[in-house]
PDB file of N, CA and C in Angstrom:
ATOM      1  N   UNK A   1     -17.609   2.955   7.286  1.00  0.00           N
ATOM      2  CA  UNK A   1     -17.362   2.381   5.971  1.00  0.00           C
ATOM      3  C   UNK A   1     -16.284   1.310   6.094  1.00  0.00           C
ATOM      4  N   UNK A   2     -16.791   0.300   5.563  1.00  0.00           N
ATOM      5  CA  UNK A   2     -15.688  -1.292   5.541  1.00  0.00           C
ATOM      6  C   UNK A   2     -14.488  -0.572   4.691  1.00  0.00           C
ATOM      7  N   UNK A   3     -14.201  -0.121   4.107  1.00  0.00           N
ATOM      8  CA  UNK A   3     -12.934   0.011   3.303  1.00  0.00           C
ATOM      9  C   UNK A   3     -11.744   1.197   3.507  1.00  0.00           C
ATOM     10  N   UNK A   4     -12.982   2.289   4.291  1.00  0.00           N
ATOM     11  CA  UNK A   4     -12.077   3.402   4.693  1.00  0.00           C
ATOM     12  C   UNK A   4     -12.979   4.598   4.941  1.00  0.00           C
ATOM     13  N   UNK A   5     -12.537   5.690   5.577  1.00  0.00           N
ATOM     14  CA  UNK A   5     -13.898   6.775   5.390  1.00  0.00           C
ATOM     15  C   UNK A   5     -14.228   7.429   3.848  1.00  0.00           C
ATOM     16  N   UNK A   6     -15.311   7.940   3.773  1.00  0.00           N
ATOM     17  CA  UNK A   6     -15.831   8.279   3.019  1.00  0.00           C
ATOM     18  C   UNK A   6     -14.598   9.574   2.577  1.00  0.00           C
ATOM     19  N   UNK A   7     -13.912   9.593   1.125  1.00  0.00           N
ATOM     20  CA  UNK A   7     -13.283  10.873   0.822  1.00  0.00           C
ATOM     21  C   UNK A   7     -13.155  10.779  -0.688  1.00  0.00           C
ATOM     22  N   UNK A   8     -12.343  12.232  -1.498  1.00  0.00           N
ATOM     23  CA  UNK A   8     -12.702  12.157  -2.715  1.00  0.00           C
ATOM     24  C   UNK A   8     -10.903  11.126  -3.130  1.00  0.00           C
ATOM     25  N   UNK A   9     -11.788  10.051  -4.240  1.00  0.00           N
ATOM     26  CA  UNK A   9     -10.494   9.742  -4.845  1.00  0.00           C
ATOM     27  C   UNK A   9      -9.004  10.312  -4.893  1.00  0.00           C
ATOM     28  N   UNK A  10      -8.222   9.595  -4.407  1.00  0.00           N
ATOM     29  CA  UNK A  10      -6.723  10.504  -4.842  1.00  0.00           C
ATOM     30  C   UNK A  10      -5.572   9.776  -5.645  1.00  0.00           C
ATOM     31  N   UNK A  11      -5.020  10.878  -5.719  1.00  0.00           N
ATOM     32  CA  UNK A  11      -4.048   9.619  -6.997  1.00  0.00           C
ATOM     33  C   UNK A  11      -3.137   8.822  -5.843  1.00  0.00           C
ATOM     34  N   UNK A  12      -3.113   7.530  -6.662  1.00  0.00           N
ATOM     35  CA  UNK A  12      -2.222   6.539  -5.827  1.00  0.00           C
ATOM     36  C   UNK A  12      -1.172   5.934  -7.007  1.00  0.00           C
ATOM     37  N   UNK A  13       0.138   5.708  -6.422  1.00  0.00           N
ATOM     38  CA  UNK A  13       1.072   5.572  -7.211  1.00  0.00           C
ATOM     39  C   UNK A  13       0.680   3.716  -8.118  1.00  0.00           C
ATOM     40  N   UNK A  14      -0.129   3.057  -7.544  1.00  0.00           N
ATOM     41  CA  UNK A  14      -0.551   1.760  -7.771  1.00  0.00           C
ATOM     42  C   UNK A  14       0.606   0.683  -7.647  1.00  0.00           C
ATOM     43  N   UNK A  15       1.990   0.848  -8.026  1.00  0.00           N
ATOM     44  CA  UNK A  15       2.845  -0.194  -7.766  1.00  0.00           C
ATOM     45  C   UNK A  15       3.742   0.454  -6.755  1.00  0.00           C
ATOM     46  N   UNK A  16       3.592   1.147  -5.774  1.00  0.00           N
ATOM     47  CA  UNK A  16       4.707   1.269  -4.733  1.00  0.00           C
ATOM     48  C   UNK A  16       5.332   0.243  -3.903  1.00  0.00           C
ATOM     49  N   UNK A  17       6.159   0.024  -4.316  1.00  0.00           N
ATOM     50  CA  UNK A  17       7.447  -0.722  -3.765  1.00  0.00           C
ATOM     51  C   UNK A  17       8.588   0.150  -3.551  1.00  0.00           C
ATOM     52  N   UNK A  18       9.640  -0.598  -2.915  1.00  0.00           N
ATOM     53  CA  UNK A  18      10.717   0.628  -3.043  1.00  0.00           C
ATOM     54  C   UNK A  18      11.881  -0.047  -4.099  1.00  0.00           C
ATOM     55  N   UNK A  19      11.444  -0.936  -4.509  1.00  0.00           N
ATOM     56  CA  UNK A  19      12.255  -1.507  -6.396  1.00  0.00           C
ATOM     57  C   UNK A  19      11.535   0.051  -7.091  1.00  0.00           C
ATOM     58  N   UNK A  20      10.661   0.620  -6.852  1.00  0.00           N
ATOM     59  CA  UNK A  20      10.268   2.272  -7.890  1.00  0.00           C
ATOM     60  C   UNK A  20      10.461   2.889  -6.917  1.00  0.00           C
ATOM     61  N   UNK A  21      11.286   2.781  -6.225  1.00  0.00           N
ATOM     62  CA  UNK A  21      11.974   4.420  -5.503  1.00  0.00           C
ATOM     63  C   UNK A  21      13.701   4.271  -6.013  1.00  0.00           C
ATOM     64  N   UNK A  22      13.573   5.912  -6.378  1.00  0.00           N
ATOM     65  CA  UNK A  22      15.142   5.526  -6.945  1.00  0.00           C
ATOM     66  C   UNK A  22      15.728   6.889  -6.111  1.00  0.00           C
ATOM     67  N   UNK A  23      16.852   7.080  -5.756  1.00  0.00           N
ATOM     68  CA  UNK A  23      17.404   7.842  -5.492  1.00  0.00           C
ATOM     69  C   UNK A  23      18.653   8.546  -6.213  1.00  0.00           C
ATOM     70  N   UNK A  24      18.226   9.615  -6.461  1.00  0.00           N
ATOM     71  CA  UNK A  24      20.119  10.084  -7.282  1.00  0.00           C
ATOM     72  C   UNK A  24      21.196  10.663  -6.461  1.00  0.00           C
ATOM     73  N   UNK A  25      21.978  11.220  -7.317  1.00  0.00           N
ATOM     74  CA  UNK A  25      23.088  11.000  -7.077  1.00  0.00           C
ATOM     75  C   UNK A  25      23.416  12.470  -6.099  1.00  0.00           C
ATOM     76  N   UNK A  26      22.198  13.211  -5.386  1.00  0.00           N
ATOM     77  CA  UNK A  26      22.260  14.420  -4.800  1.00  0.00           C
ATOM     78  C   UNK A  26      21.582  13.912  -3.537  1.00  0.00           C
ATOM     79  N   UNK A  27      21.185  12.679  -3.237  1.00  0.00           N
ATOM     80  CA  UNK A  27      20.186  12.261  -2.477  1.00  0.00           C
ATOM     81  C   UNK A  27      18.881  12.095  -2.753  1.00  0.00           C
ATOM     82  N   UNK A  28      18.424  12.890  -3.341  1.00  0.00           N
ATOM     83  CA  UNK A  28      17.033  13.121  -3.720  1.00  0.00           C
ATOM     84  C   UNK A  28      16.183  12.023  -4.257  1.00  0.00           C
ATOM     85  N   UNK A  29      15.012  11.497  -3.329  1.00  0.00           N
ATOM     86  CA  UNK A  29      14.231  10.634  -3.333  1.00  0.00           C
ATOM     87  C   UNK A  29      13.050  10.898  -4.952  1.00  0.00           C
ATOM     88  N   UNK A  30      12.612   9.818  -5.937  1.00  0.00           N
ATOM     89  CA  UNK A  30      12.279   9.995  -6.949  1.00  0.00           C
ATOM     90  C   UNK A  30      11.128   8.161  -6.968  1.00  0.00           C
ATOM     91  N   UNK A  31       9.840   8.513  -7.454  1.00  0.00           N
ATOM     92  CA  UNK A  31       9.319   7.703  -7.549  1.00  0.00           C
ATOM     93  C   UNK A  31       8.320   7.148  -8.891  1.00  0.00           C
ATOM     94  N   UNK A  32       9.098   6.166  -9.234  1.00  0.00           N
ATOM     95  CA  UNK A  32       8.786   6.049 -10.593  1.00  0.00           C
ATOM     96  C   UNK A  32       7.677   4.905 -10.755  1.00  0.00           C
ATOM     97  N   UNK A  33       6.473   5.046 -11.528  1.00  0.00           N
ATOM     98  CA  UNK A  33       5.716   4.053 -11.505  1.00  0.00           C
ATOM     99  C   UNK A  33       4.025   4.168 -13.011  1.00  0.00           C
ATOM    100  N   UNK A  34       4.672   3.071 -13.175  1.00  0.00           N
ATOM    101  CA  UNK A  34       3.686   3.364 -14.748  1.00  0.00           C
ATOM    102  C   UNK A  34       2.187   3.057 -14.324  1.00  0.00           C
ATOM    103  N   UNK A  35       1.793   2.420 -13.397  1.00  0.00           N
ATOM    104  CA  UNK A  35       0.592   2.050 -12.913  1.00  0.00           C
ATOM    105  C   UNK A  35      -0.373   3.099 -12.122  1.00  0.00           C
ATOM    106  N   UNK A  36       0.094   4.150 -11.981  1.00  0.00           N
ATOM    107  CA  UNK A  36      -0.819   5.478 -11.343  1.00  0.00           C
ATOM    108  C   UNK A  36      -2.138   5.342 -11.689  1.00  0.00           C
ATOM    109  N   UNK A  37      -3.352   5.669 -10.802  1.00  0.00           N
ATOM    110  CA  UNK A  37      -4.246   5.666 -11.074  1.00  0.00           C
ATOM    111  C   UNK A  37      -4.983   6.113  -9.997  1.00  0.00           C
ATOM    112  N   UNK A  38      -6.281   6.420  -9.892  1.00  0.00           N
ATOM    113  CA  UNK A  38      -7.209   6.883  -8.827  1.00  0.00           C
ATOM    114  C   UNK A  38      -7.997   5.926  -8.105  1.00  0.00           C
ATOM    115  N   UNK A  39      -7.309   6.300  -6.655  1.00  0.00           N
ATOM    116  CA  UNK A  39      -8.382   5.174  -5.347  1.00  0.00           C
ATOM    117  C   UNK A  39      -8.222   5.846  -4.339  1.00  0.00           C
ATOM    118  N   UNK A  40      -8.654   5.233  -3.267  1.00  0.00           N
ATOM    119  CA  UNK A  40      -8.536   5.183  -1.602  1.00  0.00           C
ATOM    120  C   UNK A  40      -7.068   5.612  -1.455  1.00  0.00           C
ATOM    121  N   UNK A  41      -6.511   6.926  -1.159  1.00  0.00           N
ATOM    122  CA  UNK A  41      -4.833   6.920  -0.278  1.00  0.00           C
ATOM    123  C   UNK A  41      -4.661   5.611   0.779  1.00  0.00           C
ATOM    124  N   UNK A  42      -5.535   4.935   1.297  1.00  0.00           N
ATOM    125  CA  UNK A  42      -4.815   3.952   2.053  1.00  0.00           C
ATOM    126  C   UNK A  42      -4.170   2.835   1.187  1.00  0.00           C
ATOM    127  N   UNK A  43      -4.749   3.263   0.111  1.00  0.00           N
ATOM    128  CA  UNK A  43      -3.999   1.690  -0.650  1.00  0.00           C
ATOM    129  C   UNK A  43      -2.455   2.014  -0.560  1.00  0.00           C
ATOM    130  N   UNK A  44      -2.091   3.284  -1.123  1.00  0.00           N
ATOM    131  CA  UNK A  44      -0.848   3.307  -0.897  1.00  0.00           C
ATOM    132  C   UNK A  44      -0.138   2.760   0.180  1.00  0.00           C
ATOM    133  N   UNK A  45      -0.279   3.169   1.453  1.00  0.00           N
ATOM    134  CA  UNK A  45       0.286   2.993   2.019  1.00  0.00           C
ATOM    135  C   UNK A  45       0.158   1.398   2.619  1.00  0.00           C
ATOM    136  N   UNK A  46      -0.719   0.562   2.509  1.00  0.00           N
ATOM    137  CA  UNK A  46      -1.292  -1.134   2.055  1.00  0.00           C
ATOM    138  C   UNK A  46       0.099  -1.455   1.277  1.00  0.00           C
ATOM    139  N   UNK A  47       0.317  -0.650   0.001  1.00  0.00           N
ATOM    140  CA  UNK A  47       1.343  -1.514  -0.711  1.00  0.00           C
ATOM    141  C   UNK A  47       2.608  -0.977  -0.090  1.00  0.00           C
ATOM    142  N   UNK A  48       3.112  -0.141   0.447  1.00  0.00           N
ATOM    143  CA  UNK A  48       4.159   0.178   1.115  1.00  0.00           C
ATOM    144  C   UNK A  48       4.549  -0.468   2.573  1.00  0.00           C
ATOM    145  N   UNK A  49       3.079  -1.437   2.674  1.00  0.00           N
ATOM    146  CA  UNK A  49       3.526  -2.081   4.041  1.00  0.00           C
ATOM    147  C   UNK A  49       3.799  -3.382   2.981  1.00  0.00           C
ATOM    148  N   UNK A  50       2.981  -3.965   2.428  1.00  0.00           N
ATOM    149  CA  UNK A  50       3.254  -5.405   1.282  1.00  0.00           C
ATOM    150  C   UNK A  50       4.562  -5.442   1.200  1.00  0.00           C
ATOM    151  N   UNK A  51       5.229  -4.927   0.537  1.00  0.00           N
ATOM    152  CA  UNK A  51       6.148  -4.728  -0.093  1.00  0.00           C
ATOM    153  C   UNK A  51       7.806  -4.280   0.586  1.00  0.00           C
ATOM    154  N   UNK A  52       7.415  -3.859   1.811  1.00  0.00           N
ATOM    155  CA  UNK A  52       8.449  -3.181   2.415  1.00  0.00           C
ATOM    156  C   UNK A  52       9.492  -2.039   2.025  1.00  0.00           C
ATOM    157  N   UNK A  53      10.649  -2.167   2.378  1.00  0.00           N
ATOM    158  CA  UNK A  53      11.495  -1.166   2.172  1.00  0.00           C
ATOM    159  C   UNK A  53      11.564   0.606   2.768  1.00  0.00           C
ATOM    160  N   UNK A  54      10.422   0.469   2.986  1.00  0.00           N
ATOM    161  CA  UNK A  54       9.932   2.141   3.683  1.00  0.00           C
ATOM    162  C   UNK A  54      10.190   2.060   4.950  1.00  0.00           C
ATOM    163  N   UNK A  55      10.886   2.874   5.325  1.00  0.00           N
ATOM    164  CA  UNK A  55      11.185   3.624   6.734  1.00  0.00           C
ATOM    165  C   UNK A  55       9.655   4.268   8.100  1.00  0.00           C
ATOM    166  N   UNK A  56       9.879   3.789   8.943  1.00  0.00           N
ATOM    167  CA  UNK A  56       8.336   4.172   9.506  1.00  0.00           C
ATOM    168  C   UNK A  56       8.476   5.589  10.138  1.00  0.00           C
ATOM    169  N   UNK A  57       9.671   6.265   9.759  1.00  0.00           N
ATOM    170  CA  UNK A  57       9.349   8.045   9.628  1.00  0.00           C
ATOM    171  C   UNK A  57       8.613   8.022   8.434  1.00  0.00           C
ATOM    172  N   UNK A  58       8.452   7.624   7.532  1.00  0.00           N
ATOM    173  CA  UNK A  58       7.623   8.136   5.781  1.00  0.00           C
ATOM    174  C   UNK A  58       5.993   8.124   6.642  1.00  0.00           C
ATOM    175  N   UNK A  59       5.577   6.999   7.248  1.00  0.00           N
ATOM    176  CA  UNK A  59       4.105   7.056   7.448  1.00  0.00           C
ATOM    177  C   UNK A  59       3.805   7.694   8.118  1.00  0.00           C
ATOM    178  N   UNK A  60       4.898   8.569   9.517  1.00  0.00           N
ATOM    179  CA  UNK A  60       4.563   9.422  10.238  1.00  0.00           C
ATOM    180  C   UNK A  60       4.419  10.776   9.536  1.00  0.00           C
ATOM    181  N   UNK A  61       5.242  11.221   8.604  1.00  0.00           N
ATOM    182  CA  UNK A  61       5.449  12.368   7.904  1.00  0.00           C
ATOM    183  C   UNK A  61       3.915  12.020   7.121  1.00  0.00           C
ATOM    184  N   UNK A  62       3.464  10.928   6.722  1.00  0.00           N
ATOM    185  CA  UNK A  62       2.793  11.410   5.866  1.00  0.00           C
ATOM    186  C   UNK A  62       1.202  11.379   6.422  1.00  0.00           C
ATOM    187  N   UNK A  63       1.227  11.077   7.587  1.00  0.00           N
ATOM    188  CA  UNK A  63       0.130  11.303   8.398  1.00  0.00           C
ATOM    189  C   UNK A  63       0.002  12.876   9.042  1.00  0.00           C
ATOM    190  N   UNK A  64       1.380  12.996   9.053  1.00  0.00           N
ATOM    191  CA  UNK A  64       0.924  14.483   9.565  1.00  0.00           C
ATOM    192  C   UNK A  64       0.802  15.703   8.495  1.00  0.00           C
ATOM    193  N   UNK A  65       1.609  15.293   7.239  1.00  0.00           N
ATOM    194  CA  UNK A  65       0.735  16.559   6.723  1.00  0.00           C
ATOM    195  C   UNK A  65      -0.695  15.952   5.899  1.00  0.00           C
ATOM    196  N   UNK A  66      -1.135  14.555   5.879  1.00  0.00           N
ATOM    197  CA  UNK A  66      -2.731  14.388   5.441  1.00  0.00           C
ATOM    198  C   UNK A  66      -3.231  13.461   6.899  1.00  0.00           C
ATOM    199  N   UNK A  67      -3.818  13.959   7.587  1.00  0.00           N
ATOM    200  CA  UNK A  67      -4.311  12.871   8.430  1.00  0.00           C
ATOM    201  C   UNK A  67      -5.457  11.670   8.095  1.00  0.00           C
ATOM    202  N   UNK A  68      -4.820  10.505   8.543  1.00  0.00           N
ATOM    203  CA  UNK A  68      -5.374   9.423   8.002  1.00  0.00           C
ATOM    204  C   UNK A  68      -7.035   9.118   9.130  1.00  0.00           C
ATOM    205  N   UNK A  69      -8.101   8.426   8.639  1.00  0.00           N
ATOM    206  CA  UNK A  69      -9.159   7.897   9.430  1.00  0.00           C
ATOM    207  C   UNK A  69      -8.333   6.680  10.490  1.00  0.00           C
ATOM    208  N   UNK A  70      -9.399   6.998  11.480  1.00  0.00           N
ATOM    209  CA  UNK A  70      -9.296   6.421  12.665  1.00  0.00           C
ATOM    210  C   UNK A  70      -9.715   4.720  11.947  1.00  0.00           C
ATOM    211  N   UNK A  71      -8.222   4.125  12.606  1.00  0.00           N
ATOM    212  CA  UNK A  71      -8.347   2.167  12.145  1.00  0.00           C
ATOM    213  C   UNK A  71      -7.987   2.348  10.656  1.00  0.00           C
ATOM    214  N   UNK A  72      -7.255   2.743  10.506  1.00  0.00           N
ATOM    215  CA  UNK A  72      -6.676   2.692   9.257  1.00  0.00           C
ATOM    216  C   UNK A  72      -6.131   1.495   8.884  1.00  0.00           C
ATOM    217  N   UNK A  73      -5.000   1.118  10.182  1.00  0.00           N
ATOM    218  CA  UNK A  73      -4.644   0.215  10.415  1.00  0.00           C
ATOM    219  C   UNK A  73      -4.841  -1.157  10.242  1.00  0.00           C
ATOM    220  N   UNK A  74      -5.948  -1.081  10.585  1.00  0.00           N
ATOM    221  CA  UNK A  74      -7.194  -2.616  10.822  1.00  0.00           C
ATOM    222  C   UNK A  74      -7.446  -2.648   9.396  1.00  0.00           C
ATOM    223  N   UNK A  75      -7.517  -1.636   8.498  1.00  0.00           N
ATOM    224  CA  UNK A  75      -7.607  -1.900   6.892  1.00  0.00           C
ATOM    225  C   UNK A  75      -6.752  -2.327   6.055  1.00  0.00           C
ATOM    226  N   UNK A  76      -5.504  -2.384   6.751  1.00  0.00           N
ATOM    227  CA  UNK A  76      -4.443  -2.017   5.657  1.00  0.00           C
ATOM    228  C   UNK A  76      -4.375  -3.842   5.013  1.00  0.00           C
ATOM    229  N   UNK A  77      -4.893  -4.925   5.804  1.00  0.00           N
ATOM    230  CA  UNK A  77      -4.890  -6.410   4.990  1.00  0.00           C
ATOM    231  C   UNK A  77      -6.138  -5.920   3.487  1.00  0.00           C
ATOM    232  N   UNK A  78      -6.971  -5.205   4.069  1.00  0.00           N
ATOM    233  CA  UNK A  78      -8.166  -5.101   3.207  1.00  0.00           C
ATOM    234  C   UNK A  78      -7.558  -4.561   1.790  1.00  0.00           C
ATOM    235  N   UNK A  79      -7.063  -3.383   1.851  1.00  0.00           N
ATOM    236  CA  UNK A  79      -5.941  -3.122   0.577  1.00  0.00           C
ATOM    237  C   UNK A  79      -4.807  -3.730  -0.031  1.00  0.00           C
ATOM    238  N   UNK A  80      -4.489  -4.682   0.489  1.00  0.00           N
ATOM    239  CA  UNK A  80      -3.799  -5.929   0.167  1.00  0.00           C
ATOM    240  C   UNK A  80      -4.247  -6.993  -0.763  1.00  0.00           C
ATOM    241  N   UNK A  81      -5.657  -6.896  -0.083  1.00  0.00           N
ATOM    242  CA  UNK A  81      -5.835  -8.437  -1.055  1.00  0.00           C
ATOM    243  C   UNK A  81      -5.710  -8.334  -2.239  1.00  0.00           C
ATOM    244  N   UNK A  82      -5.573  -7.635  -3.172  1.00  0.00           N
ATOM    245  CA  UNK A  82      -6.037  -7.808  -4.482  1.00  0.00           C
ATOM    246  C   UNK A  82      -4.325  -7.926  -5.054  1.00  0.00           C
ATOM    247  N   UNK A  83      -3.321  -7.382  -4.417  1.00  0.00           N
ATOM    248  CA  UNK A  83      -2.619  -7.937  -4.976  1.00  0.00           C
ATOM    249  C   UNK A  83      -1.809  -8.538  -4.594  1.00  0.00           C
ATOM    250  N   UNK A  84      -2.108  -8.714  -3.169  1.00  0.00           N
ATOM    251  CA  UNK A  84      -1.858 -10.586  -2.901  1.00  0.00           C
ATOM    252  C   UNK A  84      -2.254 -11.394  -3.606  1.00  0.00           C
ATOM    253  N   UNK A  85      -3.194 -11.521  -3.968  1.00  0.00           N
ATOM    254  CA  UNK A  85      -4.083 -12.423  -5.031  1.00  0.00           C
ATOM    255  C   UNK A  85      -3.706 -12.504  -6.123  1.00  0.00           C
ATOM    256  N   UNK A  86      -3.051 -11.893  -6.859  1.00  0.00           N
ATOM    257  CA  UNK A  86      -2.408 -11.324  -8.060  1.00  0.00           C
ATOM    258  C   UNK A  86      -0.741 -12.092  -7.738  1.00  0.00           C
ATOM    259  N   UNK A  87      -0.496 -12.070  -6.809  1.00  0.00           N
ATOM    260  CA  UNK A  87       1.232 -12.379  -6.509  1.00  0.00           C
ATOM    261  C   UNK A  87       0.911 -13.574  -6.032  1.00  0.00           C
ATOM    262  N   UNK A  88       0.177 -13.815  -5.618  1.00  0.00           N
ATOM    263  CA  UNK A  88      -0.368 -15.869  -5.312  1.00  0.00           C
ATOM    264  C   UNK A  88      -0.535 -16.491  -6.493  1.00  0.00           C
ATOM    265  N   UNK A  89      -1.268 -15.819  -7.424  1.00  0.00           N
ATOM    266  CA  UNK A  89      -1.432 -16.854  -9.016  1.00  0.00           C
ATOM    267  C   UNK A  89       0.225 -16.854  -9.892  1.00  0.00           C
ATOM    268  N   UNK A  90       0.556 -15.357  -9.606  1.00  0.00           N
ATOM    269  CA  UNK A  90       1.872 -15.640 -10.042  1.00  0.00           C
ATOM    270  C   UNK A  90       2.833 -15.879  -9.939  1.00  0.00           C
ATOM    271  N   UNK A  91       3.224 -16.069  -8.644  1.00  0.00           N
ATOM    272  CA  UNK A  91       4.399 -16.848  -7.871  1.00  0.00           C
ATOM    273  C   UNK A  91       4.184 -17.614  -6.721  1.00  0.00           C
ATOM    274  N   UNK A  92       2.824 -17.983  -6.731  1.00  0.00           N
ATOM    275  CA  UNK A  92       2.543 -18.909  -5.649  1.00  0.00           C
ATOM    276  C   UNK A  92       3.272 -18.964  -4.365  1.00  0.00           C
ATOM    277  N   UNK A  93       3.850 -19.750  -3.844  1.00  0.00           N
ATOM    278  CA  UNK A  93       4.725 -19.629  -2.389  1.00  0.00           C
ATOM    279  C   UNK A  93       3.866 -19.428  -1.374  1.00  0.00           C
ATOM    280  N   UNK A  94       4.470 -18.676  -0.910  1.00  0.00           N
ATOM    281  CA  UNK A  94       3.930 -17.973   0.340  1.00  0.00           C
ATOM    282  C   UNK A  94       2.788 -16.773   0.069  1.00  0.00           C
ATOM    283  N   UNK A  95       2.965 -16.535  -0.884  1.00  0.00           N
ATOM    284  CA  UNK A  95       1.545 -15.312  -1.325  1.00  0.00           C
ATOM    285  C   UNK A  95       0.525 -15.981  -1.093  1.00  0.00           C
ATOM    286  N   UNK A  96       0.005 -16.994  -1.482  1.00  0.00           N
ATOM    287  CA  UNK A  96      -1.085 -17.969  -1.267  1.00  0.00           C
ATOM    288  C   UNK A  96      -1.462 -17.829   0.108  1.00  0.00           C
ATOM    289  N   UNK A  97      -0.291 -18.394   0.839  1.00  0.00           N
ATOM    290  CA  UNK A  97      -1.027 -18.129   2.518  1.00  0.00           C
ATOM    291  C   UNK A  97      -1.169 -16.555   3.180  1.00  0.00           C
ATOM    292  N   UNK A  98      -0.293 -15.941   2.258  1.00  0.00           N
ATOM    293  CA  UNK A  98      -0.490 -14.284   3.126  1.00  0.00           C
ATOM    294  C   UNK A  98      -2.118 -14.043   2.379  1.00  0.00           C
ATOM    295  N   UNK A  99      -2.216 -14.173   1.697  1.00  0.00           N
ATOM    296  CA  UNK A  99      -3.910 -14.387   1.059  1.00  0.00           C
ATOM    297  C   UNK A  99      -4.666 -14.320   1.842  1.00  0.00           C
ATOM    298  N   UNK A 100      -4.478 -15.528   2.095  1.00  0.00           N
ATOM    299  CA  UNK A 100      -5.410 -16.585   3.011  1.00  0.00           C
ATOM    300  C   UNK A 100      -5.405 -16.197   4.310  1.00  0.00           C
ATOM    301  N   UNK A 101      -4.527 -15.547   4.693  1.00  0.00           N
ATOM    302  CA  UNK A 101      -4.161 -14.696   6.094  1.00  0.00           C
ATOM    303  C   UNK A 101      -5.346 -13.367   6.125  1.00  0.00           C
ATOM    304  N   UNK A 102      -4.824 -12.731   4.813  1.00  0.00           N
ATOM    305  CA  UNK A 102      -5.379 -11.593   4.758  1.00  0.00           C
ATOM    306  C   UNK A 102      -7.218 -11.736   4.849  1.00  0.00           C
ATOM    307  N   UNK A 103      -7.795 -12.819   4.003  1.00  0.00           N
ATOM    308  CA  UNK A 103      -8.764 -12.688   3.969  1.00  0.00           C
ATOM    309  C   UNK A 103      -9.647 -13.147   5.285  1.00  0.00           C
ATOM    310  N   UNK A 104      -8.989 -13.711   5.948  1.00  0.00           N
ATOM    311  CA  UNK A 104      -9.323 -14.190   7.207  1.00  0.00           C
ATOM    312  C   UNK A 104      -9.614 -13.286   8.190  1.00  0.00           C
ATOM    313  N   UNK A 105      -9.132 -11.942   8.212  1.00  0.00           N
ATOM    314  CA  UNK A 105      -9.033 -10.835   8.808  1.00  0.00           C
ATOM    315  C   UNK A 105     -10.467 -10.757   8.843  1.00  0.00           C
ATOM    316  N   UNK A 106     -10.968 -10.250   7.937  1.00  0.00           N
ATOM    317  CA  UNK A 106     -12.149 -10.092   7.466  1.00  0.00           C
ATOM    318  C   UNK A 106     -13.196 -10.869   7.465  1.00  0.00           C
ATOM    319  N   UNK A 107     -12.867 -12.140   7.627  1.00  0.00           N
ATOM    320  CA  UNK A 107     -14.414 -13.129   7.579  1.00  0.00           C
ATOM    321  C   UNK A 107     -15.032 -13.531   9.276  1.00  0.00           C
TER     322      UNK A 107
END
């Protein structure tokens, strides 16, 4: 499957960045985000590479307690585009060419 293996929908936080990770005042990691909705788990982690700020213990931890499909990797521009595309119309710059990067992957 071009997009990812075949599995049942899961909730994905939809705007993960780490501007919606907040931490208090005990340490404790908290993730806030009004855009939740149901897709592919790789998107998440697509916008957690976009976006940065995440530590690359989080993707190991979170591979090992859900294991991800083989070439996950090779997908993660594919979960990108859409809101690259979205951050190119609205702030143009450099989104435009990570776009254009991304879709290139693929053609």
């Amino acid at each position: 499957m071009f997009g990812g293996h075949d599995e049942p929908p899961a909730r994905l936080h939809g705007d993960l960045w780490a501007g919606n990770r907040m931490v208090d005042d005990q340490g404790r990691d908290w993730i806030i985000d009004p855009a939740a909705h149901g897709g592919h788990r790789e998107f998440d982690l697509a916008m957690m590479r976009l976006f940065g700020g995440w530590a690359p213990d989080v993707f190991d931890a979170y591979d090992d307690v859900s294991p991800l499909a083989d070439g996950w990797r090779d997908r993660v521009a594919l979960h990108q585009l859409a809101p690259l595309a979205v951050h190119a119309i609205k702030f143009g710059g450099g989104y435009a060419a990570a776009t254009e990067s991304a879709v290139r992957q693929y053609c």
